[in-house]
Protein backbone atom coordinates (compact mmCIF):
# COMPACT_ATOMS: atom_id res chain seq x y z
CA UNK A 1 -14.58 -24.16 18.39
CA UNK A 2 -12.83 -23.92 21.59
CA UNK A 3 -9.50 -22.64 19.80
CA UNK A 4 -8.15 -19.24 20.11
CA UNK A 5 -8.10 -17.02 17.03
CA UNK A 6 -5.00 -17.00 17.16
CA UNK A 7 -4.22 -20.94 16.61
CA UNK A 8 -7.51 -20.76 14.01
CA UNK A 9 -5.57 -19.10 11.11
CA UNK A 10 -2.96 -21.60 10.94
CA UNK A 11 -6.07 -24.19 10.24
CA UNK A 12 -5.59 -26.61 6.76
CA UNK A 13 -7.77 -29.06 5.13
CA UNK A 14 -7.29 -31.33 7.14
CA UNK A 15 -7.69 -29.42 10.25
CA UNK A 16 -10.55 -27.85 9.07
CA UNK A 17 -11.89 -30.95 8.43
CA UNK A 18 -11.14 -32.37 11.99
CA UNK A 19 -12.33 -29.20 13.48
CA UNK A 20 -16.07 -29.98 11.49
CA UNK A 21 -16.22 -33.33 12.43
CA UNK A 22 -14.97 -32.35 16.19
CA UNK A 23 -17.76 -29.68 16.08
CA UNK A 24 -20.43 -31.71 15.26
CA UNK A 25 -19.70 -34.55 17.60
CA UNK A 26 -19.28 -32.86 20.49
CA UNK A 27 -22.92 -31.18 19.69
CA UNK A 28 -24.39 -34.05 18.13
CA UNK A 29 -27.68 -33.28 19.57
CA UNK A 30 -28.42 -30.21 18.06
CA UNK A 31 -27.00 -30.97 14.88
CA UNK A 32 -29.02 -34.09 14.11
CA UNK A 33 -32.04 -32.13 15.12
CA UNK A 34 -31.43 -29.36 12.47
CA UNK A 35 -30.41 -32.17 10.26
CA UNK A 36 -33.68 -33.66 10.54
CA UNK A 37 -35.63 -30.75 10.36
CA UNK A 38 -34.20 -28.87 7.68
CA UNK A 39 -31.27 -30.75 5.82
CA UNK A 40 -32.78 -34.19 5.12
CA UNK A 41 -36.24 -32.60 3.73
CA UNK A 42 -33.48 -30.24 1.70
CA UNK A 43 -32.10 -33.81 0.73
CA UNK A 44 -35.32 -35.56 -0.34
CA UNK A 45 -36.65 -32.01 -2.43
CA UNK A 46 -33.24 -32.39 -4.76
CA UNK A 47 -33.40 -36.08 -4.82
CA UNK A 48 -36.73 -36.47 -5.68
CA UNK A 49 -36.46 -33.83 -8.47
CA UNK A 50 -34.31 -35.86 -10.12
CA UNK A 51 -36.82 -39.15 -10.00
CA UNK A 52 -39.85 -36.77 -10.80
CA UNK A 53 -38.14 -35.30 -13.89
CA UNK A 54 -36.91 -38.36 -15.17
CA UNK A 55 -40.38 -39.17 -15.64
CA UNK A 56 -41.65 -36.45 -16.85
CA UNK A 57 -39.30 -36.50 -19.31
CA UNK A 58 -39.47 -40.01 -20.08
CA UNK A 59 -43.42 -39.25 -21.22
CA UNK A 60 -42.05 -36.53 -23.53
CA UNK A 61 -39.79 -38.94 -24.96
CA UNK A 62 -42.15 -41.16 -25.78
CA UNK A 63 -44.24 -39.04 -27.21
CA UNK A 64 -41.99 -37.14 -29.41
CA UNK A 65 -41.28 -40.96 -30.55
CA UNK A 66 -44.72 -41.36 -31.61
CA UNK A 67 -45.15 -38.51 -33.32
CA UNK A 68 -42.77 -39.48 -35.42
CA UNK A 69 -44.59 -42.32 -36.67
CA UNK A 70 -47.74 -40.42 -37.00
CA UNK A 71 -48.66 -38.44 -40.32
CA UNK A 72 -48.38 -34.72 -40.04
CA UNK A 73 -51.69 -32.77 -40.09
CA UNK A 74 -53.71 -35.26 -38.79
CA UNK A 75 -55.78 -35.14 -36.01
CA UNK A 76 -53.91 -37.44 -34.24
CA UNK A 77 -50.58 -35.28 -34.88
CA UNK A 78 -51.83 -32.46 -33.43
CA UNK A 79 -53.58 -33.94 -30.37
CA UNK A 80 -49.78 -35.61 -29.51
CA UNK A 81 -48.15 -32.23 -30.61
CA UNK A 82 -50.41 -30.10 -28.26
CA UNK A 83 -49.72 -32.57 -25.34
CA UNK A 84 -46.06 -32.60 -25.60
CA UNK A 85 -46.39 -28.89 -25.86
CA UNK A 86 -48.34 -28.87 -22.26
CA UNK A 87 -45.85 -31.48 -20.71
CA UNK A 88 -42.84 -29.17 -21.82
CA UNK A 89 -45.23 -26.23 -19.89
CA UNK A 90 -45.45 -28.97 -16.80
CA UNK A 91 -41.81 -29.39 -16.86
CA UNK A 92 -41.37 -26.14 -16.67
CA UNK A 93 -43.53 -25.35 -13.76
CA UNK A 94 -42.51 -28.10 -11.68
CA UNK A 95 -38.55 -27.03 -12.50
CA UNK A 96 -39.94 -23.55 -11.02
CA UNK A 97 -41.82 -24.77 -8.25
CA UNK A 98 -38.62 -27.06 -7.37
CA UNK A 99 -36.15 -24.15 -7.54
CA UNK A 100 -38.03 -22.21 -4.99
CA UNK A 101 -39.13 -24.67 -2.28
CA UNK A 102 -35.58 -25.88 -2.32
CA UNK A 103 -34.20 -22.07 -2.33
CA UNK A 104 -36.05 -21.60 1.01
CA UNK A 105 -35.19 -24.83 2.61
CA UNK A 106 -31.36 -24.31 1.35
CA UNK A 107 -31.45 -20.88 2.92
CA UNK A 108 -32.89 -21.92 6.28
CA UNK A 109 -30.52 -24.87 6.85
CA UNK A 110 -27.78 -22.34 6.02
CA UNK A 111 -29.26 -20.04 8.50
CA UNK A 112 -29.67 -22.65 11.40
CA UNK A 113 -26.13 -24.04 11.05
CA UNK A 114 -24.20 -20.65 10.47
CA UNK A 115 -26.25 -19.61 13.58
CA UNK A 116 -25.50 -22.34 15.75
CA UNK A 117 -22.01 -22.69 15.53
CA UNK A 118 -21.89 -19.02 16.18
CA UNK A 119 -23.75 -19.41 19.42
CA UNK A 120 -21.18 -22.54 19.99
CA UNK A 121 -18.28 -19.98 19.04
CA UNK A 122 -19.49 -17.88 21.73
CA UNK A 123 -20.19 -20.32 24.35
CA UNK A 124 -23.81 -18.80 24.10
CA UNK A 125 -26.70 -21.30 25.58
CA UNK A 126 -28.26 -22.89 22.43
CA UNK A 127 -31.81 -25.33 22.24
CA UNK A 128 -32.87 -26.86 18.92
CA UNK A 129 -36.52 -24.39 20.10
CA UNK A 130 -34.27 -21.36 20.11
CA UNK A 131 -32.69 -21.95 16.43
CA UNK A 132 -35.83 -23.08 15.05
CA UNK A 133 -37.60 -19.11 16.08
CA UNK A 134 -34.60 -17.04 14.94
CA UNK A 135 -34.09 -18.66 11.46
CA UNK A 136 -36.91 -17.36 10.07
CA UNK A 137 -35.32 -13.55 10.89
CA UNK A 138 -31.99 -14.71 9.93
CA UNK A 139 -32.90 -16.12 5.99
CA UNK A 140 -34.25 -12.98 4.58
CA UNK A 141 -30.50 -11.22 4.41
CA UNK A 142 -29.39 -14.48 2.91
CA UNK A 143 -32.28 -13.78 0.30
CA UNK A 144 -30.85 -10.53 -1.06
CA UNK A 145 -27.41 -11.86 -0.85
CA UNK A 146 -28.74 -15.17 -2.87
CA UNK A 147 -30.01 -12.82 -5.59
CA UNK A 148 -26.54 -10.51 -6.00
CA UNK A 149 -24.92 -14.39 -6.34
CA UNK A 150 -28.11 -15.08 -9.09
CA UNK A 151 -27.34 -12.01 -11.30
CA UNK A 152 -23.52 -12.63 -10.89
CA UNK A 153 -23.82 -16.11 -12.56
CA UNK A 154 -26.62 -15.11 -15.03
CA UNK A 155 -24.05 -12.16 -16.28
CA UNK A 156 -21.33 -14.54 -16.34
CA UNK A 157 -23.08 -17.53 -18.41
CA UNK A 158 -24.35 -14.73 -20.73
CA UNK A 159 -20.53 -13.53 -20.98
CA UNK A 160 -19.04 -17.43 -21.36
CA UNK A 161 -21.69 -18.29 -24.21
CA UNK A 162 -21.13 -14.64 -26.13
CA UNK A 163 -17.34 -15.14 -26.06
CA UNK A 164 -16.62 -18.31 -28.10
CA UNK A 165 -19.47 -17.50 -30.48
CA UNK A 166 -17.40 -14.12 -31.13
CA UNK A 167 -14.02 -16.07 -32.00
CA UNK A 168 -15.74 -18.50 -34.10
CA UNK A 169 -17.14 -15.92 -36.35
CA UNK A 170 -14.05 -13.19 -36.17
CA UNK A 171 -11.44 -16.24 -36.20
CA UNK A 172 -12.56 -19.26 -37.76
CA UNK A 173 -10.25 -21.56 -35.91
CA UNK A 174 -9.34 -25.37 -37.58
CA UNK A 175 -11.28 -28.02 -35.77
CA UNK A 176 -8.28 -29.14 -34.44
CA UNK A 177 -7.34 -25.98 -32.73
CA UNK A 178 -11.10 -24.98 -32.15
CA UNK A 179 -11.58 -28.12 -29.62
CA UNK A 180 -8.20 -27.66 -28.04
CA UNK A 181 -9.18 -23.50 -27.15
CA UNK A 182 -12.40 -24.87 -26.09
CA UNK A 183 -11.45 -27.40 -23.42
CA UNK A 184 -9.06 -24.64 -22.15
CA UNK A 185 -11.89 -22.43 -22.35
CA UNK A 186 -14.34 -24.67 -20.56
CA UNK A 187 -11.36 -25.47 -17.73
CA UNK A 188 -10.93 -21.46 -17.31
CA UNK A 189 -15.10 -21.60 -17.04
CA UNK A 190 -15.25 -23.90 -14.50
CA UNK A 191 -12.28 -22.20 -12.19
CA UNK A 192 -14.63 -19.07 -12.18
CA UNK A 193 -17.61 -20.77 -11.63
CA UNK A 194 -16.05 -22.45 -8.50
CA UNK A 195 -14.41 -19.08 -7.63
CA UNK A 196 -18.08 -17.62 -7.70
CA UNK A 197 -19.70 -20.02 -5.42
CA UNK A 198 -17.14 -20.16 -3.13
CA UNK A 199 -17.40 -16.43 -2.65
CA UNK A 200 -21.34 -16.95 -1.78
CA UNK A 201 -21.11 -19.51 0.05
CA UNK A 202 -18.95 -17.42 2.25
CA UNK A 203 -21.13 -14.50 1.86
CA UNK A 204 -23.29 -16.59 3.23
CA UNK A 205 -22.04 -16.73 6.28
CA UNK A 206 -21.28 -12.86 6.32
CA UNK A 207 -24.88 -12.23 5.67
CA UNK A 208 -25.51 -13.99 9.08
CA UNK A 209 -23.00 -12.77 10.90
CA UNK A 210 -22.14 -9.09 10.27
CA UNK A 211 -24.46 -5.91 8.72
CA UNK A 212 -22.71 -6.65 5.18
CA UNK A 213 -25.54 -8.61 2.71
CA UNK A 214 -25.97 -8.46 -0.58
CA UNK A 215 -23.13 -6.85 -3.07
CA UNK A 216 -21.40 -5.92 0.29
CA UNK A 217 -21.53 -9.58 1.57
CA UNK A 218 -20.17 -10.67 -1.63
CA UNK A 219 -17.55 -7.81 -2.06
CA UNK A 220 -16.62 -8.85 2.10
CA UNK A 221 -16.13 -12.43 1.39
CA UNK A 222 -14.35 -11.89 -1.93
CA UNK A 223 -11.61 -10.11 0.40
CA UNK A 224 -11.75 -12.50 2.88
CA UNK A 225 -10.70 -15.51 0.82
CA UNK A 226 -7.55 -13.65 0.07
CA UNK A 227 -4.89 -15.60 1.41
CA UNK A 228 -6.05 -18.57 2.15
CA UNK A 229 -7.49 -19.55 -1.55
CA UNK A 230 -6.10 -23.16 -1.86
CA UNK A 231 -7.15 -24.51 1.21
CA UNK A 232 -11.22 -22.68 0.12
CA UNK A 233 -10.60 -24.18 -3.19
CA UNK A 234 -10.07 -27.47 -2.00
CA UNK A 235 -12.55 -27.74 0.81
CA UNK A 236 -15.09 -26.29 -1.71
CA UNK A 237 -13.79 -28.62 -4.35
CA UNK A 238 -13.93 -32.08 -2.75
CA UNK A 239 -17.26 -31.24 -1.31
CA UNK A 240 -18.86 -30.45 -4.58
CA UNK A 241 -17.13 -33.90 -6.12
CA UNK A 242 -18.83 -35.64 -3.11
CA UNK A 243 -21.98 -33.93 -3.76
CA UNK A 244 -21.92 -34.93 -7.45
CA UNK A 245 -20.92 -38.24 -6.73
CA UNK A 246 -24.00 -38.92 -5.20
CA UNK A 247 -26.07 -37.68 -7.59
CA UNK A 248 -24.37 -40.21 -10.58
CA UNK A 249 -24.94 -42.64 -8.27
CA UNK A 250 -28.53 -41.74 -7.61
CA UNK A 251 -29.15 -41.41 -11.07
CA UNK A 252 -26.90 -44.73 -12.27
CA UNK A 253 -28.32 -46.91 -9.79
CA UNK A 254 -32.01 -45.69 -8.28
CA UNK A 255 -33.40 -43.45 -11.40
CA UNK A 256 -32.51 -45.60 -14.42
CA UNK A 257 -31.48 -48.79 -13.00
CA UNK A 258 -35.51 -50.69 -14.17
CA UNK A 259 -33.97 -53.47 -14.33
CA UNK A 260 -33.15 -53.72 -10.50
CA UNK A 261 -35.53 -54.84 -8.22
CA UNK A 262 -37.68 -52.36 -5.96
CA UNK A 263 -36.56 -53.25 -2.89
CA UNK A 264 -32.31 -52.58 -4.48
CA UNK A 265 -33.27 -49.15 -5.55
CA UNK A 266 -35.77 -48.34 -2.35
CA UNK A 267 -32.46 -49.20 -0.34
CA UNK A 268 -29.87 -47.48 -2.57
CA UNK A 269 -32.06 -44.57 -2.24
CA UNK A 270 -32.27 -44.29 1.47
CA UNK A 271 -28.34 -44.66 1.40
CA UNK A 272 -28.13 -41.77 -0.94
CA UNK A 273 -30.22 -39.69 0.96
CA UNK A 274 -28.31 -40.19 4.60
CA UNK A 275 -25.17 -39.60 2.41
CA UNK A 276 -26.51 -36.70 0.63
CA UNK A 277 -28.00 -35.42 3.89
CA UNK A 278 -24.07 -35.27 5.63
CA UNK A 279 -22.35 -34.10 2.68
CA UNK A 280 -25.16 -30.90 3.42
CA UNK A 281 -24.39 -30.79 6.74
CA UNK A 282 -20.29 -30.64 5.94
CA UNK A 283 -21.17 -28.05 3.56
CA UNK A 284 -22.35 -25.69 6.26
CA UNK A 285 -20.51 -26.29 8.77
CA UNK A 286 -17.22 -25.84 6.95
CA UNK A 287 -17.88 -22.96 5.52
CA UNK A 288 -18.98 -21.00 8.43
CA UNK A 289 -15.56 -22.50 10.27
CA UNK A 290 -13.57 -21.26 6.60
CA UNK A 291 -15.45 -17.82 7.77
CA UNK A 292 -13.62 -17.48 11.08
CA UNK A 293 -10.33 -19.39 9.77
CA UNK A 294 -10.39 -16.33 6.85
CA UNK A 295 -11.28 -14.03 9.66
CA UNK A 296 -8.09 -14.81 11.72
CA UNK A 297 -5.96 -14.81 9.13
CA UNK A 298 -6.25 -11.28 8.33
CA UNK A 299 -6.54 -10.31 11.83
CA UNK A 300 -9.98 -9.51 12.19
CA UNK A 301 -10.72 -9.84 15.90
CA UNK A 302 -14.43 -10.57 16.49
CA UNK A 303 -15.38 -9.87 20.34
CA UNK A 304 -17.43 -13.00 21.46
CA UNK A 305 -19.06 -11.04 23.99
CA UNK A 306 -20.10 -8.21 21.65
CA UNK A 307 -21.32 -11.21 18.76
CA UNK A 308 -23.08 -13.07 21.69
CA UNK A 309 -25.12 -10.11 22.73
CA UNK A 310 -26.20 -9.57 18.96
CA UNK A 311 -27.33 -13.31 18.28
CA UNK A 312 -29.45 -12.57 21.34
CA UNK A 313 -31.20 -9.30 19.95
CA UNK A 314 -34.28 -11.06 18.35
CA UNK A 315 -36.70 -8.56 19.39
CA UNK A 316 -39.35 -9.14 16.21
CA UNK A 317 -36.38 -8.27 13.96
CA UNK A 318 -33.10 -9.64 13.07
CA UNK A 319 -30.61 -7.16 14.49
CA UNK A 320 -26.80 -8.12 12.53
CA UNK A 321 -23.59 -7.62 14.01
CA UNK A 322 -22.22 -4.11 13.44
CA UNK A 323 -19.30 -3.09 11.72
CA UNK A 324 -18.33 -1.99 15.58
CA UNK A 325 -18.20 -4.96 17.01
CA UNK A 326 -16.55 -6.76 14.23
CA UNK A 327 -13.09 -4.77 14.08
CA UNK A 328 -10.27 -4.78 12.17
CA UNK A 329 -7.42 -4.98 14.73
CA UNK A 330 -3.59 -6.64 14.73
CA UNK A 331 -3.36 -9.43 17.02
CA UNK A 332 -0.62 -8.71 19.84
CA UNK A 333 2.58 -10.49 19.08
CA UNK A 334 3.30 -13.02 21.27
């Protein structure tokens, strides 16, 4: 990050991507710490979700199976009913339990990273002792701003599911036509479900940096974006394919794959897990340098002194950088 914000607005893909992998080189210390502190037990919690439901579910699935075979109304029915009935309610609760632990450590990895590159950025003196006692202040904005991003996409699965159901009962479209509108429907689904994300994963990195959190973060990064879409789109894009990617393969060839020996899928699954672990990493890292590439492009000016004097206010409270000190100014023509 040793560019000039000037030079930082004319960064692509692929210089984004250099810049990332430049960044975390050169601090390759402090990186792997947070990586192994934060990002690799973030790793293992999503990973091993997968694995533990798998199982759980495979138990249903049995079960259902027999109680098939067995009569209805005997004792022996309702003994299998009631205990697929209380693994659906362990499902549940583990599903729950998952979603949360992995909420906080997804929140302080984003916290650490967006926090140390901003120190980097400002040529402020970091220590993997210092990042590790201001996350803690940091991830409670990124709560708030989480939840605005939670109600967003509740509203707008609500809104996809209600819509089709509407033109199937008002229209009655031919099966022909009714699968052709529905794979342009799911295409224009997933192109606002990516435009979603990408706006909170960028209000992510507001909610660290500046006072905006919350419906403000999210309103602040939806403006920010403007401009420099397709390179967010395909940053954002290739980064989730990655991330999915290793997921089919965890699932392909560690999950399901009995057949393999233990030692194959022990191995597989440590490979995943490095991979997954980096593909994190990226994640984070990129967006918070997409933050400052958006931020030069529309001229936004942020005063490393001023932003390196805020990350050092931890006084018992997380003190943001103000509006002030992030300002809204033309760049001098050269």
């Amino acid at each position: 990050m040793d560019r000039e914000q000037e030079e930082i607005q004319f960064l692509g893909f692929f210089g984004i991507v250099r810049e990332s992998y430049s960044l975390v080189s050169s601090w390759r210390k402090i990186f792997s710490q947070i990586m192994l502190a934060l990002i690799l037990p973030l790793s293992s919690v999503y990973l091993a979700q997968i694995q533990i439901t798998q199982i759980l579910i495979f138990k249903i699935v049995t079960n259902e199976s027999t109680l098939e075979r067995t009569p209805e109304g005997s004792r022996s029915y309702d003994r299998i009913s009631n205990l697929i009935s209380s693994e659906w309610t362990e499902v549940l609760l583990f599903k729950i339990g998952y979603l949360l632990f992995f909420l906080i450590l997804a929140l302080l990895s984003t916290s650490a990273v967006v926090y140390t590159i901003a120190c980097i950025y400002t040529a402020k003196e970091i220590t993997f002792v210092k990042v590790m006692s201001v996350v803690p202040k940091v991830w409670k904005r990124l709560i708030v701003t989480f939840i605005c991003y939670f109600v967003i996409v509740f509203a707008y699965n609500i809104i996809a599911v209600i819509i089709p159901v509407l033109a199937i009962l008002l229209f009655q479209p031919s099966s022909t036509v009714g699968v052709i509108l529905l794979l342009f429907y799911l295409i224009i689904y997933f192109i606002g479900f990516l435009y979603i994300n990408m706006i909170w994963q960028l209000a992510s990195v507001v909610s660290v940096l500046e006072e905006s959190y919350g419906v403000n973060a999210m309103l602040k990064s939806q403006s920010l974006i403007k401009g420099k879409m397709g390179v967010c789109v395909a940053i954002f894009f290739v980064l989730g394919l990655l991330f999915i990617g290793v997921e089919i393969v965890f699932k392909v060839f560690v999950v399901t794959a009995y057949e393999k020996g233990l030692g194959y899928r022990v191995g597989l699954g440590i490979g995943c897990l490095s991979i997954m672990s980096i593909v994190i990493l990226l994640v984070l890292v990129m967006q918070t340098i997409v933050y400052f590439v958006c931020k030069s492009y529309h001229h936004e000016n942020i005063d490393k002194s001023a932003l390196a004097d805020h990350l050092g206010e931890y006084l018992g409270e997380y003190v943001p950088l103000k509006s002030k000190d992030v300002q809204m100014e033309q760049f001098e023509e050269v």
